[in-house]
Protein backbone atom coordinates (compact mmCIF):
# COMPACT_ATOMS: atom_id res chain seq x y z
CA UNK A 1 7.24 -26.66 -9.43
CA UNK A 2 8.47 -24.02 -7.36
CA UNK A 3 6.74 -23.05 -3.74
CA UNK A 4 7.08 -19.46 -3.02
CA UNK A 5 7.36 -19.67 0.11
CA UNK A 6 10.56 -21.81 0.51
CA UNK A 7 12.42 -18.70 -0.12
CA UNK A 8 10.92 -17.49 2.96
CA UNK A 9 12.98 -19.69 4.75
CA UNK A 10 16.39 -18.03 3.86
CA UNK A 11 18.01 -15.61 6.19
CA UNK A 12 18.65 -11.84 5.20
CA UNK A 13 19.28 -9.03 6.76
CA UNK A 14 17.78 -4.96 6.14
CA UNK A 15 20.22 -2.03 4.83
CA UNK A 16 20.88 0.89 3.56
CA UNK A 17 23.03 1.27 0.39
CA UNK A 18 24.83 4.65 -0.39
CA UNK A 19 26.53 6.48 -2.91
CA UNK A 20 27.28 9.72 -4.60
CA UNK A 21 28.12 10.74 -8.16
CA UNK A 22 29.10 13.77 -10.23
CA UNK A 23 27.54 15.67 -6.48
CA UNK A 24 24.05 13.51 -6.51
CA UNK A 25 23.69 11.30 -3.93
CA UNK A 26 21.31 8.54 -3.56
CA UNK A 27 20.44 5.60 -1.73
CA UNK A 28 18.07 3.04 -1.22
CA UNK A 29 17.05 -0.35 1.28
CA UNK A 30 18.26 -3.88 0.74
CA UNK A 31 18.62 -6.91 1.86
CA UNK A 32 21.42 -8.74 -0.92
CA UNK A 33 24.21 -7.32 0.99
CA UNK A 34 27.07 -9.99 2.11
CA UNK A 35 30.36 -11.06 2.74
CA UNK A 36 31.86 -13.21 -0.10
CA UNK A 37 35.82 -13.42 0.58
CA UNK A 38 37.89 -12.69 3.33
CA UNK A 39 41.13 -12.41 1.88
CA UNK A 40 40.66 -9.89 0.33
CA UNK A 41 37.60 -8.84 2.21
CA UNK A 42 35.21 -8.70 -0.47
CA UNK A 43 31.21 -7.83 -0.52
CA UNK A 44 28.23 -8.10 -2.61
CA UNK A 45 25.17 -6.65 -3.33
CA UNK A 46 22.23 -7.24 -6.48
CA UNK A 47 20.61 -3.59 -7.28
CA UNK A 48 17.48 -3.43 -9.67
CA UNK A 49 18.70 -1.99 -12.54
CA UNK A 50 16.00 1.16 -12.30
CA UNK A 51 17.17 2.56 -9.11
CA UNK A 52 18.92 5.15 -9.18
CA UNK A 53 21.29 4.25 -6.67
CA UNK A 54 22.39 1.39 -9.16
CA UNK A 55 23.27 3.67 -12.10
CA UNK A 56 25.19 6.03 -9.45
CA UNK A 57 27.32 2.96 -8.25
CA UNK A 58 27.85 2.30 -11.81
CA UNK A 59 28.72 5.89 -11.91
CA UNK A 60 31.27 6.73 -9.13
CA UNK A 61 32.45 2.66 -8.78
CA UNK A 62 31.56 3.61 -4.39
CA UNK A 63 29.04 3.12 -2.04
CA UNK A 64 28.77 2.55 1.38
CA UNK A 65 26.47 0.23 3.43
CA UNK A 66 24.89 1.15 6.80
CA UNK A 67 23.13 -2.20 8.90
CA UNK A 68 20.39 -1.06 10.10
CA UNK A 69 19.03 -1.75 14.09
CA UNK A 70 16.05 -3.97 14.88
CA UNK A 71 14.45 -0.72 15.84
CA UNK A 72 15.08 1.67 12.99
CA UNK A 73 11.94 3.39 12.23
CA UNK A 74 9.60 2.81 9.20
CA UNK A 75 9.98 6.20 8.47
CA UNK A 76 13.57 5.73 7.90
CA UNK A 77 12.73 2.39 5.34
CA UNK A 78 10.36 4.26 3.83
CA UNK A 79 12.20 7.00 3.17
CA UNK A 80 15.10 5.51 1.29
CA UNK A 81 13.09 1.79 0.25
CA UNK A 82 9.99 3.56 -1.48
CA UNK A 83 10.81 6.76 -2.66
CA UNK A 84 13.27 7.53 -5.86
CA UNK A 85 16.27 9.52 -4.94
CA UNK A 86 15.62 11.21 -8.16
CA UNK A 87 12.22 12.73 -6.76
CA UNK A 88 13.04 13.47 -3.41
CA UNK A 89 16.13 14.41 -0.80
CA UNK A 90 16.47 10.99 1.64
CA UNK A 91 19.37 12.32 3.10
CA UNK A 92 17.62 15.39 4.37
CA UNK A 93 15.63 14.66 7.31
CA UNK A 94 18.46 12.19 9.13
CA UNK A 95 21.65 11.81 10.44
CA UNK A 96 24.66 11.70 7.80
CA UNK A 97 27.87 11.26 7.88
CA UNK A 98 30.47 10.61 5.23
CA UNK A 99 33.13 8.18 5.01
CA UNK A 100 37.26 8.74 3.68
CA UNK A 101 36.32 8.77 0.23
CA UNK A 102 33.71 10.99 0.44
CA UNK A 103 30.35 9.20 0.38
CA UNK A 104 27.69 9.55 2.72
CA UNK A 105 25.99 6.89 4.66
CA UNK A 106 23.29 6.90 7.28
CA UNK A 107 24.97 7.23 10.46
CA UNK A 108 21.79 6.78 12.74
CA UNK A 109 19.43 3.80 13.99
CA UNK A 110 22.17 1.28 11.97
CA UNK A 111 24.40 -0.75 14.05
CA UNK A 112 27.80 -0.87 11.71
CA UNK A 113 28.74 0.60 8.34
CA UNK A 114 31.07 -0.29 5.28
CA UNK A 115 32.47 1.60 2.19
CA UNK A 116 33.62 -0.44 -0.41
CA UNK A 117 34.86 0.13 -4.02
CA UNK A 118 33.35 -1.83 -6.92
CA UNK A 119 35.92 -4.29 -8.35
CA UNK A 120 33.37 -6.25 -10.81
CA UNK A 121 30.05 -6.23 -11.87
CA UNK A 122 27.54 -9.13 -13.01
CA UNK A 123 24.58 -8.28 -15.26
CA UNK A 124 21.71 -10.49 -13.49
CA UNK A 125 18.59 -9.06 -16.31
CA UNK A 126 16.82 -7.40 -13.65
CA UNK A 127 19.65 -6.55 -11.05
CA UNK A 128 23.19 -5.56 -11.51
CA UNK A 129 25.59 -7.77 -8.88
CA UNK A 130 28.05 -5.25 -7.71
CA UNK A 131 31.33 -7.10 -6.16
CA UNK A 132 33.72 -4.73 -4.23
CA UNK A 133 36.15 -4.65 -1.82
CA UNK A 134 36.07 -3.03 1.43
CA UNK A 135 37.97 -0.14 2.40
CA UNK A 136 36.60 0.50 5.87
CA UNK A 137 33.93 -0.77 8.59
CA UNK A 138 33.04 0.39 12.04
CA UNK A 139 30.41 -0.51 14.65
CA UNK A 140 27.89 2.15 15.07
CA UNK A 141 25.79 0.79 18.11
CA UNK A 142 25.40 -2.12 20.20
CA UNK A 143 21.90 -3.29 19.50
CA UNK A 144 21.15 -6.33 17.10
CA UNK A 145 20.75 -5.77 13.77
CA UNK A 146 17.34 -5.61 12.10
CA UNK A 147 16.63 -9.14 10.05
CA UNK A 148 14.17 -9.35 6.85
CA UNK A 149 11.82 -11.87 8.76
CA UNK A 150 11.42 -9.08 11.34
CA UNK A 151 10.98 -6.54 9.03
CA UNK A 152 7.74 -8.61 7.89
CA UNK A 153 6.68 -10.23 10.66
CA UNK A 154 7.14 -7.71 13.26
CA UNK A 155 7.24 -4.52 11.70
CA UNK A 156 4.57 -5.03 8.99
CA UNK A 157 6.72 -3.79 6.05
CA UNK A 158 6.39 -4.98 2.25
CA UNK A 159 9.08 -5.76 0.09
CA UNK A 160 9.55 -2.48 -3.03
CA UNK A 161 8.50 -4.63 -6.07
CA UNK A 162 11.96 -3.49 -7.92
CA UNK A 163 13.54 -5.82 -4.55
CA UNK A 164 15.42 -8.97 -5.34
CA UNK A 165 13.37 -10.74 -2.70
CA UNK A 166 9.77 -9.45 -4.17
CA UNK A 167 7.35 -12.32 -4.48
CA UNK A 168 3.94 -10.59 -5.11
CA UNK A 169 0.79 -11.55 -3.58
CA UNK A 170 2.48 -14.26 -1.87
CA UNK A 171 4.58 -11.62 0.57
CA UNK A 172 4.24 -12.60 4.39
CA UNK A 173 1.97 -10.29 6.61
CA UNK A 174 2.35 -9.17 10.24
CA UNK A 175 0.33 -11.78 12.93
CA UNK A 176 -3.14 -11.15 13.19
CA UNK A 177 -3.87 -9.57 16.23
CA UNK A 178 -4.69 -11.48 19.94
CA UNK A 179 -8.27 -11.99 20.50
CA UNK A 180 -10.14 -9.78 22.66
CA UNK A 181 -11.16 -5.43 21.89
CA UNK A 182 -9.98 -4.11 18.65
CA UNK A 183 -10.44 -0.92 16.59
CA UNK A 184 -10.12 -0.14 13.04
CA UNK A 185 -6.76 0.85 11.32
CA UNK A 186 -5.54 1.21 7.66
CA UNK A 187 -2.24 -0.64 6.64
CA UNK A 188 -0.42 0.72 3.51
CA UNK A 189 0.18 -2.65 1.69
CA UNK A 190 3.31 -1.30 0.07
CA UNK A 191 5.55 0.09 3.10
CA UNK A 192 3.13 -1.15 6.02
CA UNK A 193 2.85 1.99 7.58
CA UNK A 194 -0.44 2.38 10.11
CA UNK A 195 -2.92 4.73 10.26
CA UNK A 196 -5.26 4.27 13.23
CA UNK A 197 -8.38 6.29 12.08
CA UNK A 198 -12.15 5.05 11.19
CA UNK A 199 -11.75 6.14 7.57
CA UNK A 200 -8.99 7.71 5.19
CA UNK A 201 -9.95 10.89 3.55
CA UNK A 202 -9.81 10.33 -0.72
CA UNK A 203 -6.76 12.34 -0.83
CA UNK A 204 -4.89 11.00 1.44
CA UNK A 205 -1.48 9.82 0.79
CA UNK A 206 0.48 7.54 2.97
CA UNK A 207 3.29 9.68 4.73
CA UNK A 208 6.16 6.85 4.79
CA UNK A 209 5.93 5.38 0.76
CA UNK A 210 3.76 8.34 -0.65
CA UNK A 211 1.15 5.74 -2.07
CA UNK A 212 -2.57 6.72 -2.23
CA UNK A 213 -5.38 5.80 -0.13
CA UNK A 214 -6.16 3.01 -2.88
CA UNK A 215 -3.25 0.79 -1.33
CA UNK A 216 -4.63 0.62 2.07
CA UNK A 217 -6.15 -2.29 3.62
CA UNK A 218 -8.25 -1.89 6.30
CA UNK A 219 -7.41 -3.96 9.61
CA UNK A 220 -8.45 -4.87 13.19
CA UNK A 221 -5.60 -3.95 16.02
CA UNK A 222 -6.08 -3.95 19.47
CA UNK A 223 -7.94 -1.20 21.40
């Protein structure tokens, strides 16, 4: 038997992985990014197989990592964790920098970055495991870093079902809210944006994942 929600017990944290190929850049939100050796300093990270950040890795053998800040905005996940790069610019509407090898990376609301260059890949069926080794890192801010269980349980967000992480129906939600007044709201179920009206309009598409008004749930927050 396996219980679903004993993988909510392990620790993650929330990023942004980066890379450019042949002049296309892409990039998209994960939480499989780690250390594994020191000597050499080494790093992993498991992409799904359809993004298209994973076949321009696989492409240009770069990308760079930036570690997001407990308060990075949603519209900044939702940008690059539940759009395709293919269909839309996520670089466009925020801060960008690139590193010595040319790649860009997100240089706002993250609190360090890291380029690295692929040394080894594992095919996992879904996922590709890219292993490379660093070639630079900085600190980018002084605030903590932003950690999956926050990302759920404070934040409200969902997990992209193309994530390593994605368990289905069984994915955490956000604390009820306190007793006492409350007014209606509408919570996008796939990026957990909010919209605080009575009722959503049938053409309405959420402004963070892009998602119709047939993913919204409708919820009680306080007054």
């Amino acid at each position: 038997m396996i219980d679903k929600k004993a993988f909510y017990s392990l620790s993650y944290g929330l990023y942004i992985i980066t890379t450019e190929a042949d002049g296309f850049a892409a990039g998209c939100v994960c939480n499989t990014f780690q250390q594994v050796t020191s000597d050499p300093m080494q790093v992993s990270v498991a992409l799904n197989k359809q993004n298209a950040t994973t076949e321009a890795i696989r492409a240009s053998k770069r990308f760079a990592v930036s570690v997001l800040a407990q308060d990075a905005t949603m519209e900044l996940i939702g940008a690059f964790g539940f759009r395709s790069s293919k269909e839309t610019d996520k670089f466009g509407a925020f801060a960008v920098e690139r590193d010595e090898a040319g790649v860009p990376y997100v240089a706002e609301q993250s609190v360090a970055r890291f380029s690295a260059h692929v040394v080894n890949e594992l095919d996992l069926g879904t996922h590709i495991l890219f292993i490379a080794e660093v070639d630079e890192a900085a600190a980018l801010g002084s605030g903590d870093p932003m950690t999956y269980a926050y990302y759920h349980l404070v934040k409200g967000g969902k997990t992209p079902p193309k994530a390593s992480s994605y368990l289905g129906a069984d994915e955490p939600s956000a604390p009820a809210a306190e007793a006492g007044a409350t007014r209606i709201a509408w919570r996008c179920t796939i990026c957990g944006h909010i919209e605080y009206v009575d009722e959503l309009p049938d053409d309405f598409e959420c402004p963070i994942c892009g998602m119709g008004k047939e993913v919204f749930e409708k919820i009680e927050v306080p007054a």
